[in-house]
N, C-alpha and C. Protein backbone atom coordinates (compact mmCIF):
# COMPACT_ATOMS: atom_id res chain seq x y z
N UNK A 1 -18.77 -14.00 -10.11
CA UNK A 1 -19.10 -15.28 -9.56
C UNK A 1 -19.47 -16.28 -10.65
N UNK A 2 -20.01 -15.39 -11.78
CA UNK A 2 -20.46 -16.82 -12.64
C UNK A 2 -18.91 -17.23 -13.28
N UNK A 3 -18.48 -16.33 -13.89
CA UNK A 3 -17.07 -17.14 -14.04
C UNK A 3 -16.38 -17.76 -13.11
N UNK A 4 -16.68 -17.66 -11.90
CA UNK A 4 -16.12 -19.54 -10.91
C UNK A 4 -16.96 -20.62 -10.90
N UNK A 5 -17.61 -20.05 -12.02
CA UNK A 5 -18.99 -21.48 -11.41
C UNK A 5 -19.77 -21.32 -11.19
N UNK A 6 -20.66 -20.28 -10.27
CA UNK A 6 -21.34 -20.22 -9.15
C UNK A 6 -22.46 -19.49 -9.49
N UNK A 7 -22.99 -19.73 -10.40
CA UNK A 7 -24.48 -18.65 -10.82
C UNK A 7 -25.21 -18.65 -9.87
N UNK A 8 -25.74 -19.46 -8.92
CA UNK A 8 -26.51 -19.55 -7.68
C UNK A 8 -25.84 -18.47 -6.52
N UNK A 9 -24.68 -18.05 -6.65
CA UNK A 9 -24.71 -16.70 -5.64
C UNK A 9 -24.68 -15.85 -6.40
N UNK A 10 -25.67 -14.58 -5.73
CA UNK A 10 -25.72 -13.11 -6.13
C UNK A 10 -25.60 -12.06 -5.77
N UNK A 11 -25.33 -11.26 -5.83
CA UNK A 11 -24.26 -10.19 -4.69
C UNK A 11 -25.61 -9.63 -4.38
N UNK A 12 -25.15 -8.97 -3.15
CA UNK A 12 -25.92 -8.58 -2.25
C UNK A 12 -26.11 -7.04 -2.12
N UNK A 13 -24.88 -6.94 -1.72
CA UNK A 13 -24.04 -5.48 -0.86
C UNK A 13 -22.83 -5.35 -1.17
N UNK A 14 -21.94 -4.42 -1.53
CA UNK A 14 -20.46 -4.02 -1.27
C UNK A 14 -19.95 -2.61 -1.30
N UNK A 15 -18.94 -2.80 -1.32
CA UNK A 15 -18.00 -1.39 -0.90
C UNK A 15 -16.98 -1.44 -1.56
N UNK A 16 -17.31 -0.06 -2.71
CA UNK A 16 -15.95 -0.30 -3.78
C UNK A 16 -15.50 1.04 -3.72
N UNK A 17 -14.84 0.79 -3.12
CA UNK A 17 -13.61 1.52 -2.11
C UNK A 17 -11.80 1.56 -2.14
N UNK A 18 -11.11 1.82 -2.62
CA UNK A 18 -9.46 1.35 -2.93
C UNK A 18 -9.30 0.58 -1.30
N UNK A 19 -9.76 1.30 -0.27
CA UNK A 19 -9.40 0.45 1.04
C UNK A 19 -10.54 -0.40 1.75
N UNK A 20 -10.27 -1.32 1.87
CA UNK A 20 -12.04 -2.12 2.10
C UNK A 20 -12.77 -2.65 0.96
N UNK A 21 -12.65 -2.59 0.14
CA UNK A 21 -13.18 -3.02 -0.96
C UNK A 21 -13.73 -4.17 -0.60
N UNK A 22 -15.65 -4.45 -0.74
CA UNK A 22 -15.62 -6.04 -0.70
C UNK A 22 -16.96 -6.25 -1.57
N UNK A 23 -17.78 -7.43 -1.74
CA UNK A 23 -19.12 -7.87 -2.53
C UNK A 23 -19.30 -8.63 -1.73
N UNK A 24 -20.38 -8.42 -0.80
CA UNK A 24 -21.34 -10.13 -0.21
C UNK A 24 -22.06 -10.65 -1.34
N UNK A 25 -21.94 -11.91 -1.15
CA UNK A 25 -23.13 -12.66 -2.05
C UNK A 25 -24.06 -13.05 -1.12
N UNK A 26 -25.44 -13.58 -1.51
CA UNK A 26 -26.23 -14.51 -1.09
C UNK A 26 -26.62 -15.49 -1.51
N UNK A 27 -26.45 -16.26 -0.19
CA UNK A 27 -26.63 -18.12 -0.75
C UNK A 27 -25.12 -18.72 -0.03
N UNK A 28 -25.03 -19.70 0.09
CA UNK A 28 -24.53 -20.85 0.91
C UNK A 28 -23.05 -21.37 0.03
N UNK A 29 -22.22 -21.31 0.47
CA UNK A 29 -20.62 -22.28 0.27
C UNK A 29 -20.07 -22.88 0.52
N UNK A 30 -20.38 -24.34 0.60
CA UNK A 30 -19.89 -25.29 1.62
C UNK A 30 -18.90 -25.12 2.02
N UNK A 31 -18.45 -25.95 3.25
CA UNK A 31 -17.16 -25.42 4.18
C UNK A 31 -15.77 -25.76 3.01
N UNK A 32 -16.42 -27.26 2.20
CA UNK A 32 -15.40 -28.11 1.11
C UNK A 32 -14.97 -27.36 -0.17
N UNK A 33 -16.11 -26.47 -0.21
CA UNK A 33 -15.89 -25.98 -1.38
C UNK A 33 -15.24 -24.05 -1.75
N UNK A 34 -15.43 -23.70 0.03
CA UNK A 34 -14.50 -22.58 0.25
C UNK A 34 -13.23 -22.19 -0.53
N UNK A 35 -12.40 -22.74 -0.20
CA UNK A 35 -10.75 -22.45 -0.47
C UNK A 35 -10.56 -22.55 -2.27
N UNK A 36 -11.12 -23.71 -2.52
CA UNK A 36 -11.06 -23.62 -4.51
C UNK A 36 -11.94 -22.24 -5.07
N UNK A 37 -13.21 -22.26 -4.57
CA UNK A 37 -13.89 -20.99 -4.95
C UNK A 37 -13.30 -19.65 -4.61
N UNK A 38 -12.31 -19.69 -3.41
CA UNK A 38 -11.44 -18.58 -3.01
C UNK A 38 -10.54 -18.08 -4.15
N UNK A 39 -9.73 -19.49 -4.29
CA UNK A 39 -8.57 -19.44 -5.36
C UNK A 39 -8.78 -18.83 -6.67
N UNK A 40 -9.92 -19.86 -7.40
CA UNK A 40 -10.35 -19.13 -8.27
C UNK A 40 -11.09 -17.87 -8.39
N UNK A 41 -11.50 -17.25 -7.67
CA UNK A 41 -11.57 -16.12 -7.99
C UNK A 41 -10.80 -15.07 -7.64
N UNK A 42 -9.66 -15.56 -7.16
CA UNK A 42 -8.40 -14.50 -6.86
C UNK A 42 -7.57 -14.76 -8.38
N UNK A 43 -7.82 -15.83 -8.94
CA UNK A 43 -7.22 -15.80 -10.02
C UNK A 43 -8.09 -14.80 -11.44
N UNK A 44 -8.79 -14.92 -11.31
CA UNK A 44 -9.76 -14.21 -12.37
C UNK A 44 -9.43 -12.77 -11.77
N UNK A 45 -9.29 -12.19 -10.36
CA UNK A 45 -9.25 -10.89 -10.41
C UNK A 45 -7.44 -10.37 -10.63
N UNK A 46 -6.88 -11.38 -10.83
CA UNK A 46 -5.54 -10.76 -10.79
C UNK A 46 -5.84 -11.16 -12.54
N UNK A 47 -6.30 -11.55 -13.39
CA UNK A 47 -6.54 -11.82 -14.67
C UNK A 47 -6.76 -10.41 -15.32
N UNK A 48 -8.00 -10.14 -14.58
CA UNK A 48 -8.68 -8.23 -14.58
C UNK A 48 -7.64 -7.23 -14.83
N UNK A 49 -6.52 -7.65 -13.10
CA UNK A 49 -5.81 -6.28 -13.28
C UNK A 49 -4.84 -6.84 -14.01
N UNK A 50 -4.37 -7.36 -14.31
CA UNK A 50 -3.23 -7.93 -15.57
C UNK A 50 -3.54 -7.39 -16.86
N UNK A 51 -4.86 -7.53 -17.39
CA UNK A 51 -5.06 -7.33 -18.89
C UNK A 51 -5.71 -6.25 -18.87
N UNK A 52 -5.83 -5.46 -18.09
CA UNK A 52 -6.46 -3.97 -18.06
C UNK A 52 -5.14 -3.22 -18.40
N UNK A 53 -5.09 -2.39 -19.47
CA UNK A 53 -4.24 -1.29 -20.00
C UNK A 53 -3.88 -0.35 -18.62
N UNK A 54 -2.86 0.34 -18.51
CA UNK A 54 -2.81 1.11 -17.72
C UNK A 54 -2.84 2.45 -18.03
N UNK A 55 -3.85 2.43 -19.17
CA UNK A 55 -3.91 4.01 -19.79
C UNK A 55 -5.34 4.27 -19.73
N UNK A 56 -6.11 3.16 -19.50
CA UNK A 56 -7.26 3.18 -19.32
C UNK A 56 -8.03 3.96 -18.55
N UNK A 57 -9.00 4.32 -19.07
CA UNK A 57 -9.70 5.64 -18.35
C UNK A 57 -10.65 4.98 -16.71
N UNK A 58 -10.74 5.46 -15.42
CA UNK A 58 -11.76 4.71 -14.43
C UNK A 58 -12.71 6.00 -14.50
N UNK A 59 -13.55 5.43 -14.63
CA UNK A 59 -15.17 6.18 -14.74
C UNK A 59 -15.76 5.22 -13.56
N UNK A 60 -17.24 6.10 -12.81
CA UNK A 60 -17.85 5.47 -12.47
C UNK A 60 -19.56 5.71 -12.92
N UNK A 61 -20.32 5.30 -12.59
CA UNK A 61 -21.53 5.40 -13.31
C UNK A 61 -22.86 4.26 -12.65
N UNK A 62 -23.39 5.23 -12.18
CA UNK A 62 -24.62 4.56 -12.10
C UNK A 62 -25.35 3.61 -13.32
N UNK A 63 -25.77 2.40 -12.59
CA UNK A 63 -26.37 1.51 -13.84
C UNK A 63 -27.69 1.31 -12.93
N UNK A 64 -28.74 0.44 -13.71
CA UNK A 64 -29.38 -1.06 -13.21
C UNK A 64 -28.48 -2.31 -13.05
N UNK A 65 -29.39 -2.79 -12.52
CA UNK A 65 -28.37 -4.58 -12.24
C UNK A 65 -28.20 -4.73 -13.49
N UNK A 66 -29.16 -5.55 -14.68
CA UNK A 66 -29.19 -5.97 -15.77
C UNK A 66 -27.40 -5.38 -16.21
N UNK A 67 -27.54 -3.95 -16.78
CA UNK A 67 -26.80 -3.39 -17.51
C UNK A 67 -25.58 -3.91 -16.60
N UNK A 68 -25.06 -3.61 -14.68
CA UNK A 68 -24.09 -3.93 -14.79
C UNK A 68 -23.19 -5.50 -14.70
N UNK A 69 -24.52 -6.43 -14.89
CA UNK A 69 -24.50 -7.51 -15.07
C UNK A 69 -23.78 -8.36 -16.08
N UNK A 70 -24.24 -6.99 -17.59
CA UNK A 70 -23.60 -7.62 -18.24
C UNK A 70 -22.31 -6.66 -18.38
């Protein structure tokens, strides 16, 4: 979210899942400002899977926020 802009939302809850996959944030999106904040961040995640190697190892791992923050 902060790379669209949006440091004022912070995830909440999600489900990272191959089917269902989602992140709530909390905090407010105007109705105007929906569809650009949509866009861009469909663009940043097709950015992700684009420049991610496909040899790359998926691990998962318990963190704190902080750590998976950054």
């Amino acid at each position: 979210m902060n790379k669209a802009g949006r440091s004022d939302l912070k995830p909440g809850k999600g489900f990272h899942q191959p089917v269902g996959a989602y992140v709530e944030y909390i905090g407010n999106v105007e109705a105007k400002d929906r569809e650009p904040l949509l866009k861009l961040m469909n663009e940043h995640c097709k950015e992700i899977i684009t420049k991610t190697p496909k040899d790359k190892m998926v691990y998962k791992k318990i963190c704190e926020y902080d750590e998976a923050q950054a």
